[in-house]
Protein backbone atom coordinates (compact mmCIF):
# COMPACT_ATOMS: atom_id res chain seq x y z
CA UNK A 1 105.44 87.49 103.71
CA UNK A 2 108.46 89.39 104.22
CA UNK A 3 108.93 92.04 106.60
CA UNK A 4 112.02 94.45 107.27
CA UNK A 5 112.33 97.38 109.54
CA UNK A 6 115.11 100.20 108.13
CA UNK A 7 115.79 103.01 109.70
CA UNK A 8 113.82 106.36 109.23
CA UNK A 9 116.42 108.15 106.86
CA UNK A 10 116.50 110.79 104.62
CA UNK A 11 115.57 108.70 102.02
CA UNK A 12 111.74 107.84 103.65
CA UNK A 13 111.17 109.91 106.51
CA UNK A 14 108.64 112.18 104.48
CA UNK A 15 106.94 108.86 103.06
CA UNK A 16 106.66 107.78 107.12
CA UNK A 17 104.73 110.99 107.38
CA UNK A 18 102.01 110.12 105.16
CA UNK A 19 101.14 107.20 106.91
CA UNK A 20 97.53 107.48 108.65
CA UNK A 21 95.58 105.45 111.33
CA UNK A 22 91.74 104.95 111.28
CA UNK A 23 89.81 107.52 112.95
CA UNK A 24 88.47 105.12 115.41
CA UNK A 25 92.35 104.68 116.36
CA UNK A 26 93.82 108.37 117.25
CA UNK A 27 91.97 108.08 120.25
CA UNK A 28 94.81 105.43 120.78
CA UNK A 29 97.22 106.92 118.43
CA UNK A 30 96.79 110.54 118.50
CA UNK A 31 100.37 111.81 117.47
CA UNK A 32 101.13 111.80 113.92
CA UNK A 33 104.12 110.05 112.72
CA UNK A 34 106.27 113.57 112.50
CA UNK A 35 105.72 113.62 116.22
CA UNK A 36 107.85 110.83 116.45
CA UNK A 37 110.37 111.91 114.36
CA UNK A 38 110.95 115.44 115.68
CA UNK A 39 110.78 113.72 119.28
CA UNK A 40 113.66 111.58 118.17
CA UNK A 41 116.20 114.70 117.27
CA UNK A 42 115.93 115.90 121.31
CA UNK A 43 115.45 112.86 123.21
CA UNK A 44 118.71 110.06 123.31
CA UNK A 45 118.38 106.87 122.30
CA UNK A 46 115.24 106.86 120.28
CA UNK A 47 114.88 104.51 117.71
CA UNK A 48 112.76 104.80 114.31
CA UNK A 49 111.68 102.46 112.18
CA UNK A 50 110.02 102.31 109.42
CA UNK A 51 108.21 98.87 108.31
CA UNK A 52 108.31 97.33 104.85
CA UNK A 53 106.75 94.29 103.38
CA UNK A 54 107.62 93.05 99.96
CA UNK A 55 109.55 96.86 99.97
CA UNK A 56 106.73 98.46 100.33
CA UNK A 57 106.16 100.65 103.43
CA UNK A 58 103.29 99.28 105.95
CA UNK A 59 103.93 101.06 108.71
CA UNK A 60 106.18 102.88 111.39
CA UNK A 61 107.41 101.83 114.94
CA UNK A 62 109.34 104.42 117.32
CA UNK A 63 111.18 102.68 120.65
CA UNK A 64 112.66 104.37 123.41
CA UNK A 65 113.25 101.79 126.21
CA UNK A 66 116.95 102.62 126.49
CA UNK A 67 115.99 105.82 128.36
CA UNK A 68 114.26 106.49 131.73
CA UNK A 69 111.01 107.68 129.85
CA UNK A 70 110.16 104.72 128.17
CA UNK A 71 108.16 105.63 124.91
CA UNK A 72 106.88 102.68 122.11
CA UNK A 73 104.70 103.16 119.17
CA UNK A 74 103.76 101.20 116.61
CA UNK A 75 101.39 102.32 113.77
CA UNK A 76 99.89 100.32 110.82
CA UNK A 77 97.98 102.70 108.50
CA UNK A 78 94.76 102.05 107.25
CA UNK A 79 95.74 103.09 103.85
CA UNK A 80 99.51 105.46 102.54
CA UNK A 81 98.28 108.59 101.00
């Protein structure tokens, strides 16, 4: 299996969007992915990833341990819409 993170870009940030968790799982992951995103254009030194395997996107992670409010997600859909 090959996995590669990219950067959220114009080219899939919309396609990061789409990507769901189980319901059982937004008690744990309750923001949507466009949280993340929007987050990242006001808070420095975010990072956004999105997560492919075999080029297809699996999931999204979002990272902000450079800053003094540390932030981490990682979500791995249960299915892409």
């Amino acid at each position: 299996m090959n996995i590669e993170l990219k950067q959220v870009s114009l080219e899939n940030w919309y396609d990061c969007t789409k990507l769901n968790v189980k319901l059982e799982q937004k008690s744990v992951f309750p923001a949507p992915v466009v949280y993340w995103i929007a987050e990242s254009k006001y808070v420095h030194d975010f990072e956004l990833r999105a997560i492919y395997s075999q080029a297809i996107l699996v999931g999204f992670t979002a990272d902000n341990s450079v800053s003094d409010h540390y932030s981490f997600t990682t979500i791995l859909p249960h299915k892409v819409n």
